[in-house]
C-alpha atoms as a PDB file:
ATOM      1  CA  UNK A   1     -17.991   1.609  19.140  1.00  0.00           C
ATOM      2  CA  UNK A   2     -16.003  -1.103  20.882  1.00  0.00           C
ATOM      3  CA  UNK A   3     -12.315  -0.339  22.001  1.00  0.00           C
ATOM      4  CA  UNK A   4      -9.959  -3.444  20.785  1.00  0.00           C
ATOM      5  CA  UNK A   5      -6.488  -1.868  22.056  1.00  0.00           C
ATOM      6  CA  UNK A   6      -5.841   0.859  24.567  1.00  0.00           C
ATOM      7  CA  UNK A   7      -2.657   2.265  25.761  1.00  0.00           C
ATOM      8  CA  UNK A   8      -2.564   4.085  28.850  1.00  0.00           C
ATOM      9  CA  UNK A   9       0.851   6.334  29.825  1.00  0.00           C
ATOM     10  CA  UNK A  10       2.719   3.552  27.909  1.00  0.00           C
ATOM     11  CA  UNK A  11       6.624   4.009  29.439  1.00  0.00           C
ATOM     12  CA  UNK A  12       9.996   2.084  28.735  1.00  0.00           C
ATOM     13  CA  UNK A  13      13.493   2.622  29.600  1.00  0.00           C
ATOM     14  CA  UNK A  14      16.058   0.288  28.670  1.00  0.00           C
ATOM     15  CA  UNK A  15      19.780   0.135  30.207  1.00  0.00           C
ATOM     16  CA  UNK A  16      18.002   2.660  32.972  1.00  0.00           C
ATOM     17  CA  UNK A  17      20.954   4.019  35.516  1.00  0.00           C
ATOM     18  CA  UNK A  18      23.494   3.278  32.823  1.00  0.00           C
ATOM     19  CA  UNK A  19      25.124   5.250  30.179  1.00  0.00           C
ATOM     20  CA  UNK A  20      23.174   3.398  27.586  1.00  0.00           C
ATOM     21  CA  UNK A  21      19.861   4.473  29.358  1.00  0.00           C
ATOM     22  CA  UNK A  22      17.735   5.191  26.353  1.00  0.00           C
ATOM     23  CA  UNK A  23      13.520   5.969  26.738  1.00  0.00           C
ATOM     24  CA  UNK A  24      12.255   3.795  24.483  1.00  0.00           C
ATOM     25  CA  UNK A  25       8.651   4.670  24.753  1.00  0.00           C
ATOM     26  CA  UNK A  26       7.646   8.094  26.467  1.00  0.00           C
ATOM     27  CA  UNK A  27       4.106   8.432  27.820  1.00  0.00           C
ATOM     28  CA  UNK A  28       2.229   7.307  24.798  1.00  0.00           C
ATOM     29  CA  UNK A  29      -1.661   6.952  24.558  1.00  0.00           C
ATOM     30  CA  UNK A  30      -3.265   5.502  22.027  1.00  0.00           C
ATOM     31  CA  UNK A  31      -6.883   3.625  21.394  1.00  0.00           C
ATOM     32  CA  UNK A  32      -7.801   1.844  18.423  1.00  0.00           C
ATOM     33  CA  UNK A  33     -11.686   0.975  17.993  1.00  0.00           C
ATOM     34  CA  UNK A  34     -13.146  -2.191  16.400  1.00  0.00           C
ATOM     35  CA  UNK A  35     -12.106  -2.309  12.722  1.00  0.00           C
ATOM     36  CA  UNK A  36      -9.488   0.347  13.077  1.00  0.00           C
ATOM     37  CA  UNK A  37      -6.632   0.266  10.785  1.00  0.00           C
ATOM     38  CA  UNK A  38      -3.842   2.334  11.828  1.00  0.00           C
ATOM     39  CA  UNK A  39      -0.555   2.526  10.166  1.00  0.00           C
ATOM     40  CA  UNK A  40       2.602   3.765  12.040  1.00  0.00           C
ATOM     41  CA  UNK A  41       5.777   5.388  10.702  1.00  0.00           C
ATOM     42  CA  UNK A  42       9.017   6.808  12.002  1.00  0.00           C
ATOM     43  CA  UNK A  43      12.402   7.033  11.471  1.00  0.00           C
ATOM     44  CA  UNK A  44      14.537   3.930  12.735  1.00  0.00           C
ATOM     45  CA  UNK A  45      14.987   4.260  16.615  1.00  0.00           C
ATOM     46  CA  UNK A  46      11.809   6.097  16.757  1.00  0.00           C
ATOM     47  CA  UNK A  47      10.129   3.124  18.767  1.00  0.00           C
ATOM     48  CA  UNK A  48       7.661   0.968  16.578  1.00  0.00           C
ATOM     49  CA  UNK A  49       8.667  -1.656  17.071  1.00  0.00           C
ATOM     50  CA  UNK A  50       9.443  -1.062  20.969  1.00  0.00           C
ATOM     51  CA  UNK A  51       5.485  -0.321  20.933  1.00  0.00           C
ATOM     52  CA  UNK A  52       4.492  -3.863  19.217  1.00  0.00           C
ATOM     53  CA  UNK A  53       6.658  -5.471  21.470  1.00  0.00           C
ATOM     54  CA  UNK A  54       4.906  -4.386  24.409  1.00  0.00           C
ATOM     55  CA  UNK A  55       1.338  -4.854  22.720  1.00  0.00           C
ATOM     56  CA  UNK A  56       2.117  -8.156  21.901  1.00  0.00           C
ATOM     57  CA  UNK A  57       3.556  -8.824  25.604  1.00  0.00           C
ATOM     58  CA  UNK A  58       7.482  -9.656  24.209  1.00  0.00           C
ATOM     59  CA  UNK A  59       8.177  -6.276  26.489  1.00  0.00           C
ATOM     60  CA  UNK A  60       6.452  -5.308  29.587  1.00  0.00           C
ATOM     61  CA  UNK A  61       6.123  -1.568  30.107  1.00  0.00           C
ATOM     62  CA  UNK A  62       7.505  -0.086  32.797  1.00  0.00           C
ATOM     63  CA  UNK A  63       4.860   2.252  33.700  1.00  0.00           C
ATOM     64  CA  UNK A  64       1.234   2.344  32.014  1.00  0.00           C
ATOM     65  CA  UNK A  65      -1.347  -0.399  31.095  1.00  0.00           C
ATOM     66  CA  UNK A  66      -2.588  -2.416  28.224  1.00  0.00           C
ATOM     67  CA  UNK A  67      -5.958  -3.309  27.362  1.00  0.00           C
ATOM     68  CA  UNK A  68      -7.348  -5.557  24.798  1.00  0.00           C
ATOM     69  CA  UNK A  69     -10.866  -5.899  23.855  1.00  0.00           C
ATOM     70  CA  UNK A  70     -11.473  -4.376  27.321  1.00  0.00           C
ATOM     71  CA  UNK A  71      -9.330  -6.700  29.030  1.00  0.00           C
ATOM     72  CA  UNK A  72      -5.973  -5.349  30.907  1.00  0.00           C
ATOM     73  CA  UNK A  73      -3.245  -7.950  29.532  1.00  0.00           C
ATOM     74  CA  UNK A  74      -0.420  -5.535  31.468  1.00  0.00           C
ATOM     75  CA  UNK A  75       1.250  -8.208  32.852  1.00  0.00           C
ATOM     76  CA  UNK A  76      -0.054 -11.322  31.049  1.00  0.00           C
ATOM     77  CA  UNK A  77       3.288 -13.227  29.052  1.00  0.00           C
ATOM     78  CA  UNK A  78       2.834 -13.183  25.354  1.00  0.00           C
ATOM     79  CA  UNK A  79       2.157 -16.907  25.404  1.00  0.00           C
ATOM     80  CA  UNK A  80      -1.558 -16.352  26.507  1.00  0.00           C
ATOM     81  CA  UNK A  81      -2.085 -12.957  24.194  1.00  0.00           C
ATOM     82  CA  UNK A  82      -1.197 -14.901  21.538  1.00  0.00           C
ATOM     83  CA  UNK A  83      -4.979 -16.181  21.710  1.00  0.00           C
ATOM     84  CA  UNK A  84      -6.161 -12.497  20.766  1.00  0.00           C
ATOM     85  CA  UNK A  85      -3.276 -11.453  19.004  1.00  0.00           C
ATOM     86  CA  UNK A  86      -2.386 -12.150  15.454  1.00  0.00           C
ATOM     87  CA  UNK A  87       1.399 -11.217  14.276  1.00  0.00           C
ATOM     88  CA  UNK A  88       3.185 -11.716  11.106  1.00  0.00           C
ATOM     89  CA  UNK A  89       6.861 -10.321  11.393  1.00  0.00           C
ATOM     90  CA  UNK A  90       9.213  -8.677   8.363  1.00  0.00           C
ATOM     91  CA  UNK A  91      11.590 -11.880   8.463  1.00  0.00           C
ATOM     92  CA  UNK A  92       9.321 -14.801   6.198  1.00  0.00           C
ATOM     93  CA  UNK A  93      11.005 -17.574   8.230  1.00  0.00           C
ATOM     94  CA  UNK A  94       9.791 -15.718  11.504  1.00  0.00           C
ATOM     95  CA  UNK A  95       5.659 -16.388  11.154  1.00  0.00           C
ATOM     96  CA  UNK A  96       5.889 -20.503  10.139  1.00  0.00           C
ATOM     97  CA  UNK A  97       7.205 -23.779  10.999  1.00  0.00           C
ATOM     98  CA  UNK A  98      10.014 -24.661   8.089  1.00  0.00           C
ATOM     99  CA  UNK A  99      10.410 -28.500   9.030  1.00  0.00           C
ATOM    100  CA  UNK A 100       6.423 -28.812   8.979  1.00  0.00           C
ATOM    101  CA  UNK A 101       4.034 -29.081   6.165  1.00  0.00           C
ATOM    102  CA  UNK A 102       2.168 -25.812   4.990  1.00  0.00           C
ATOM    103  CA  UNK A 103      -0.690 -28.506   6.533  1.00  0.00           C
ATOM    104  CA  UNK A 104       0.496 -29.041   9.519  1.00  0.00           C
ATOM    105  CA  UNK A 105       1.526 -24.798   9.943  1.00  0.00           C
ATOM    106  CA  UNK A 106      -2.235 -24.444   9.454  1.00  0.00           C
ATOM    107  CA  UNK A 107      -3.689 -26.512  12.042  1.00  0.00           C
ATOM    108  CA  UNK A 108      -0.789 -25.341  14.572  1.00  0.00           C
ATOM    109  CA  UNK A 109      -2.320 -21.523  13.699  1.00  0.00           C
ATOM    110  CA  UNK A 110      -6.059 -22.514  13.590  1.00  0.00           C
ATOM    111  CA  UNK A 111      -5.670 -24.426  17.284  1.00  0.00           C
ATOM    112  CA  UNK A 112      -4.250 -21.044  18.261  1.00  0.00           C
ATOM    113  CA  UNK A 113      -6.919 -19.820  20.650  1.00  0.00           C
ATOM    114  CA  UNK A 114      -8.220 -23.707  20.899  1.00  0.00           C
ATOM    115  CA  UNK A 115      -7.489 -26.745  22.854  1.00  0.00           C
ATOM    116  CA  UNK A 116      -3.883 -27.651  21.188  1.00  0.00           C
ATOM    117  CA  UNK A 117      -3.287 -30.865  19.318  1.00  0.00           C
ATOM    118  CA  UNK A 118      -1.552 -31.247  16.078  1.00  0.00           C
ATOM    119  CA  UNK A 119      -3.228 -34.907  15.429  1.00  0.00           C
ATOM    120  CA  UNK A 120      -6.919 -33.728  16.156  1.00  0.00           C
ATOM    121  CA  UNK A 121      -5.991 -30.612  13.708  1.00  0.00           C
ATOM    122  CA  UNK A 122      -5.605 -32.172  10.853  1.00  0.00           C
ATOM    123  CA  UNK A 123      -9.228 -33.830   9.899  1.00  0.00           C
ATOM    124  CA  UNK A 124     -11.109 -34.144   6.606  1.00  0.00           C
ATOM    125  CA  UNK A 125     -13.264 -31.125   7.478  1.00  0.00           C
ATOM    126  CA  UNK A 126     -10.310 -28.846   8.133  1.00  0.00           C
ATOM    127  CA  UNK A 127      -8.210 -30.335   5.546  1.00  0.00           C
ATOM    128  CA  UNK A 128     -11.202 -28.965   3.137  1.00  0.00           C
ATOM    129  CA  UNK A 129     -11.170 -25.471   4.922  1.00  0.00           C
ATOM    130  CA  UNK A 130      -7.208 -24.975   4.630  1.00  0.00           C
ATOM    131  CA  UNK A 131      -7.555 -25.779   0.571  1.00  0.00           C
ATOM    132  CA  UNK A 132     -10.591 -23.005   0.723  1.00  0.00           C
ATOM    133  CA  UNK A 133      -8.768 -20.384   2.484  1.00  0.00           C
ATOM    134  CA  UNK A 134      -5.561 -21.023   0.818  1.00  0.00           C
ATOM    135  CA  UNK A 135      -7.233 -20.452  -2.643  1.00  0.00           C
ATOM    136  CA  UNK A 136      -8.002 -16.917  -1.360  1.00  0.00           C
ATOM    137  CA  UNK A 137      -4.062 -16.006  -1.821  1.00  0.00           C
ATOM    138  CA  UNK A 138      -4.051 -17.207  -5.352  1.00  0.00           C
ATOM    139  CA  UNK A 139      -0.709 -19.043  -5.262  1.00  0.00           C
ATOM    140  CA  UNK A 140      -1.823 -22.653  -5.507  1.00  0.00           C
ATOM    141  CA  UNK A 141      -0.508 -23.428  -2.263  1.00  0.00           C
ATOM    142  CA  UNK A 142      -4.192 -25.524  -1.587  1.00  0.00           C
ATOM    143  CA  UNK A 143      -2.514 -28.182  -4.117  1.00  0.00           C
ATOM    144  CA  UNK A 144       0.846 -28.174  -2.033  1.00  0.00           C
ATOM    145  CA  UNK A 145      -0.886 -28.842   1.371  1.00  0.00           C
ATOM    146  CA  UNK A 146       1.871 -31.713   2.460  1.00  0.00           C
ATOM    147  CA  UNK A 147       4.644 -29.501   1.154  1.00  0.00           C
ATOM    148  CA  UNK A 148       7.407 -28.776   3.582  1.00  0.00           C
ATOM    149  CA  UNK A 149       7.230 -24.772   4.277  1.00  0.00           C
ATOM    150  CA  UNK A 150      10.634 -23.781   3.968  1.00  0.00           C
ATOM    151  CA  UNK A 151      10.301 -25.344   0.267  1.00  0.00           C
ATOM    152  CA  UNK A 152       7.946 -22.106  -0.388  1.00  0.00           C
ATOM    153  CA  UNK A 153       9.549 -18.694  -1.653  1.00  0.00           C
ATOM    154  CA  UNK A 154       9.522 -15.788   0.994  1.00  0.00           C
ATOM    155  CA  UNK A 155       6.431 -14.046  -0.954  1.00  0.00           C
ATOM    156  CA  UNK A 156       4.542 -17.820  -0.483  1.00  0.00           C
ATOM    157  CA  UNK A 157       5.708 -17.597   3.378  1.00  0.00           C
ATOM    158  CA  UNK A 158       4.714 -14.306   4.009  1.00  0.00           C
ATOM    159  CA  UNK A 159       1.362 -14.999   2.408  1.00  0.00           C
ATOM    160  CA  UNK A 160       0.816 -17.997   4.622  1.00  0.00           C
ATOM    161  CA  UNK A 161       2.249 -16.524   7.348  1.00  0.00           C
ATOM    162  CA  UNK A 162      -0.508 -13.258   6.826  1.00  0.00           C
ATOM    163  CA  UNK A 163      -3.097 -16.203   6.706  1.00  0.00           C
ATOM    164  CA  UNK A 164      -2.237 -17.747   9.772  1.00  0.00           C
ATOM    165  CA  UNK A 165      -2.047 -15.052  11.606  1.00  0.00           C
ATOM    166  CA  UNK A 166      -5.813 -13.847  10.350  1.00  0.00           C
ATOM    167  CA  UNK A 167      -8.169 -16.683   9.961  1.00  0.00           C
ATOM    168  CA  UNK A 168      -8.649 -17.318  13.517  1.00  0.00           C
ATOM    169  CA  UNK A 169     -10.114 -13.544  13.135  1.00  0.00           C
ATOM    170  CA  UNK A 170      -7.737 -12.234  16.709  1.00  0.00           C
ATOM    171  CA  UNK A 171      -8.784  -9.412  18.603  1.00  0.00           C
ATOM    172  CA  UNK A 172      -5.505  -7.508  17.288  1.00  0.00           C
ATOM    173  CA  UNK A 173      -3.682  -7.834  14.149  1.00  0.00           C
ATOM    174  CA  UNK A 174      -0.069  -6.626  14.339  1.00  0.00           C
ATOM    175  CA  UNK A 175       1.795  -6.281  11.296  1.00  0.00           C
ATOM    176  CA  UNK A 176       5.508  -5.198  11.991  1.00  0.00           C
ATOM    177  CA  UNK A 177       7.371  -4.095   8.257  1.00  0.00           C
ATOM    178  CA  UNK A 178       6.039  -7.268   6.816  1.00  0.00           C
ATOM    179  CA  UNK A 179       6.853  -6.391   2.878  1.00  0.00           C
ATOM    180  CA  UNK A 180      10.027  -5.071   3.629  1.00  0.00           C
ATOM    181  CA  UNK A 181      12.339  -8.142   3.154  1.00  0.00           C
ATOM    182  CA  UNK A 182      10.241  -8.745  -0.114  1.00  0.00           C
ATOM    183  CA  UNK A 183      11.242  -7.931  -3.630  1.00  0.00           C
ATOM    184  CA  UNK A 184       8.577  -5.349  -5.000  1.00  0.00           C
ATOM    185  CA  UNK A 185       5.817  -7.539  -6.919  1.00  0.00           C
ATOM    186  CA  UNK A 186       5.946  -9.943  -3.535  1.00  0.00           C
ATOM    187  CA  UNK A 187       5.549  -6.886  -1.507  1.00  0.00           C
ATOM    188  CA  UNK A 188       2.678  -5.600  -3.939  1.00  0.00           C
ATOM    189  CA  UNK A 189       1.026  -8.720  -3.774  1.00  0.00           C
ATOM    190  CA  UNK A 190       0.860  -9.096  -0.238  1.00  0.00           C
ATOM    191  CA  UNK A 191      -0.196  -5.195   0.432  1.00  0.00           C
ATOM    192  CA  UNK A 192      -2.895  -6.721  -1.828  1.00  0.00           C
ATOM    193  CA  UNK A 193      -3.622  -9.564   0.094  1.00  0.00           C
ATOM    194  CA  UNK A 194      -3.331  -7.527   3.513  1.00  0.00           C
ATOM    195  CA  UNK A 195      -6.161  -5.066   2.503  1.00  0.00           C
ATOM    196  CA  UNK A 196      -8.188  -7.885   1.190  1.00  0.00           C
ATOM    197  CA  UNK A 197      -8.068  -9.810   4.247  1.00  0.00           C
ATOM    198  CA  UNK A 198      -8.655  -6.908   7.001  1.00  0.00           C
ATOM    199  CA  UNK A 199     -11.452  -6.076   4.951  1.00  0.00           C
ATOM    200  CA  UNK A 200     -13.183  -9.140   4.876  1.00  0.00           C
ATOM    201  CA  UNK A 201     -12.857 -10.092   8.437  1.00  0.00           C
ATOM    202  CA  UNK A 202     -12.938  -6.291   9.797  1.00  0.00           C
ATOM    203  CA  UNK A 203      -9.534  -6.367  11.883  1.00  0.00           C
ATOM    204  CA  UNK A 204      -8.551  -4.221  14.313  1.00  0.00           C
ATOM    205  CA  UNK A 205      -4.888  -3.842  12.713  1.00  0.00           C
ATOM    206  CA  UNK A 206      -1.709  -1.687  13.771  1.00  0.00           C
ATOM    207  CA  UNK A 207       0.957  -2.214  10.952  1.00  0.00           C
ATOM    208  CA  UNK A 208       4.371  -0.735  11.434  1.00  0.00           C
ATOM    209  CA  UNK A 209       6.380   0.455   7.778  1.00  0.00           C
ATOM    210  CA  UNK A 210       8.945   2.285   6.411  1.00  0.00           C
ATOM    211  CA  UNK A 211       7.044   3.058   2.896  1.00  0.00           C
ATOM    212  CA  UNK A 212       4.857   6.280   3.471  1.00  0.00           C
ATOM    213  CA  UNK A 213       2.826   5.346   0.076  1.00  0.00           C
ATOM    214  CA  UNK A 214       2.133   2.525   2.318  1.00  0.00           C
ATOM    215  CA  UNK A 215       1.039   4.304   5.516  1.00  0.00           C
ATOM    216  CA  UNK A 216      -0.483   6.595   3.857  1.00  0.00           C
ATOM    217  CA  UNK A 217      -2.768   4.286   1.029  1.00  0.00           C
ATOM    218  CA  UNK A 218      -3.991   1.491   3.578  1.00  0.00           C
ATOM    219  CA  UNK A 219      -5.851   1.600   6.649  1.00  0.00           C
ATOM    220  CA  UNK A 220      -8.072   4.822   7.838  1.00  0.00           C
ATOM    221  CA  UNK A 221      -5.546   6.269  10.220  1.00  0.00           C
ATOM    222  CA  UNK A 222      -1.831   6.884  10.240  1.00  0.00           C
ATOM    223  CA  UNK A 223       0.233   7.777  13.377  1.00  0.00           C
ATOM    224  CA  UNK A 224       4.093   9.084  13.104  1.00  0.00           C
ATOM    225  CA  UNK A 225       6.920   8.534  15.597  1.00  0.00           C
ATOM    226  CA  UNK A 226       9.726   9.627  17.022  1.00  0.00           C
ATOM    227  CA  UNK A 227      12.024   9.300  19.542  1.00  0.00           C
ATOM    228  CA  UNK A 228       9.320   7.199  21.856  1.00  0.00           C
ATOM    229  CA  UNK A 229       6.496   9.500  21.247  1.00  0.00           C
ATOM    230  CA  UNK A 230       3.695   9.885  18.306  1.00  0.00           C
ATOM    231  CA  UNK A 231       4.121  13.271  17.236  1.00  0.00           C
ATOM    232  CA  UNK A 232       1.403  13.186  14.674  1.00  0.00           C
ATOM    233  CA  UNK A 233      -2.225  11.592  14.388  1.00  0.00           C
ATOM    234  CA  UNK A 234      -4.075  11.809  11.082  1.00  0.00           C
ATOM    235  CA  UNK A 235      -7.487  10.816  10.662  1.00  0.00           C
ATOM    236  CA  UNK A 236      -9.578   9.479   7.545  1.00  0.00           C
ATOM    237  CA  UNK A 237     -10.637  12.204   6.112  1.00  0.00           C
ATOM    238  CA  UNK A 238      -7.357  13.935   6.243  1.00  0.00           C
ATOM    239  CA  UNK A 239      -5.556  10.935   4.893  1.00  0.00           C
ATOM    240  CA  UNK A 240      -7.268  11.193   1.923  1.00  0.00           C
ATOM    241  CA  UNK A 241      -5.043  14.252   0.261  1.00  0.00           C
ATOM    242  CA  UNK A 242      -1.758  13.165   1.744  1.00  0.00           C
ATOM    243  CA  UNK A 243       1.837  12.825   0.337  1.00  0.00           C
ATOM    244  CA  UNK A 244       4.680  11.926   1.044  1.00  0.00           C
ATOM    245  CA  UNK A 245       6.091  15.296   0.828  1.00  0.00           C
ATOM    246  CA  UNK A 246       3.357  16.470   3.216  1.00  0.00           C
ATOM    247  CA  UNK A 247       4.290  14.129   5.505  1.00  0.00           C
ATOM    248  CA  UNK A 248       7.983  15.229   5.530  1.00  0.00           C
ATOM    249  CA  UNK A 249       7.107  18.664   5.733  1.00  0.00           C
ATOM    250  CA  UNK A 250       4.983  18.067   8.933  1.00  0.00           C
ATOM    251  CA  UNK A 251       7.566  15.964  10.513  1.00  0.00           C
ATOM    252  CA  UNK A 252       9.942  19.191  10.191  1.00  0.00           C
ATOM    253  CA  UNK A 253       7.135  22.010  11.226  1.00  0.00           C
ATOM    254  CA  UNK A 254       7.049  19.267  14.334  1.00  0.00           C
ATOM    255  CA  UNK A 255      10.422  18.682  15.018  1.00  0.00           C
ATOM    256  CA  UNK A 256      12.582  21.637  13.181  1.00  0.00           C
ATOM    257  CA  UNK A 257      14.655  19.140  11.182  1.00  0.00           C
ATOM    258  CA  UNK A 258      14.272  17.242   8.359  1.00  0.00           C
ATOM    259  CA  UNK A 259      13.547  13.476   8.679  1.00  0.00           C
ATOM    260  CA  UNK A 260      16.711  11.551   8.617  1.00  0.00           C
ATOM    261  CA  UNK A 261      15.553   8.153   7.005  1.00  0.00           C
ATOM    262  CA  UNK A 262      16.610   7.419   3.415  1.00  0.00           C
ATOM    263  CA  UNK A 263      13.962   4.005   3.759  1.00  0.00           C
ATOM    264  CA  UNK A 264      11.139   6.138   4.499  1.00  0.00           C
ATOM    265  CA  UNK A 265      11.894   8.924   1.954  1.00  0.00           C
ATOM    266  CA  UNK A 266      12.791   6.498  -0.983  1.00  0.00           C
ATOM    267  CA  UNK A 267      10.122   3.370  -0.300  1.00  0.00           C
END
């Protein structure tokens, strides 16, 4: 099967020489296959989000290489991975355009990995396609196309902001705590909408999260951090009878202490 992302010796310092000098990331490997869908958890400091930074090409490791779909984007700016690379961050406000139309945030998203122009984005025929797609999240955001987007409640952004960052179908989806600034019937609905939409275009998807019922019910592997390093890979078929309290337990038979996160333990 085809490799999407691969992570070779993946290695960052920050403040390096200094008495802040912190590894951020220590020698991690990791390869996800077409269609993958890997969830990641840790306690805070543990590195997640160190580790989409550098997929996504915000951070460039300091020793290591990264491959998508086969190609080594080590040292490309995140600018140009953005063609392969869909994101959608835990701030609603991060993923969309608040001064622009929920129209105009759609072409900006669809011209992603295209020739850019806002005025060529917005025809008849794509007009039609946004009001199709946008019916998929069930919000009636397909009658509100010339709405302004920071009008639209944090669930609505998040939603659009999940869309935008899938329908262009990107080598990569990253999905960094996106529910966790929601109240809990946003953040159910777009755990909903998340499975739905990996499913139906097959995306290769590494989601970051502090709820272990999250990790641990989507996606068909789940990978635990800590302190730069993944301490623990579980496949699909061992997913399948895991709790919470098992994952605790492991995390201690690993590491010899309990895990110190309230977030993870009470999401």
């Amino acid at each position: 099967m085809k490799i999407m992302l691969q992570l070779n010796q993946i290695h960052k310092i920050f403040n390096e020489g200094s008495p802040d000098e912190k590894i951020a990331i220590d020698q991690i490997n990791l390869t996800l296959k077409e269609g993958d869908f890997v969830t990641v958890i840790g306690s805070n400091g543990a590195g997640k989000s160190t580790l989409m930074n550098i997929i996504s090409g915000g951070l460039f490791p300091d020793i290591g290489e990264v491959f998508i779909d086969g190609k080594n984007v080590t040292n490309m700016s995140e600018y140009n991975r953005s063609k392969m690379i869909g994101r959608v961050f835990q701030d609603p406000m991060a993923g969309t355009a608040p001064s622009m139309t929920i129209e105009e945030n759609l072409a900006m998203a669809y011209s992603r990995n295209k020739t850019r122009s806002l005025r060529r984005g917005v025809t008849k025929k794509r007009r039609d396609y946004f009001r199709e797609v946008l019916e998929s999240l069930h919000l009636g955001l397909e009658n509100r196309l010339n709405a302004k987007v920071g009008m639209l409640s944090g669930g609505e952004r998040q939603a659009l902001s999940l869309l935008m960052a899938t329908f262009t179908e990107p080598s990569i989806l990253l999905l960094d705590e996106h529910t966790a600034a929601l109240d809990p019937s946003r953040a159910e609905l777009i755990t909903k909408l998340t499975k739905e939409i990996v499913e139906k275009y097959k995306l290769t998807t590494l989601m970051v999260t502090h709820n272990m019922q999250q990790a641990i019910d989507l996606g068909n592997r789940l990978i635990m951090m800590d302190k730069g390093q993944i301490i623990l890979e579980v496949n699909e078929e061992q997913k399948q009878g895991l709790t919470i309290e098992g994952l605790l337990d492991e995390f201690k038979r690993i590491r010899g202490v309990q895990m110190v996160s309230d977030r993870a333990v009470l999401s």
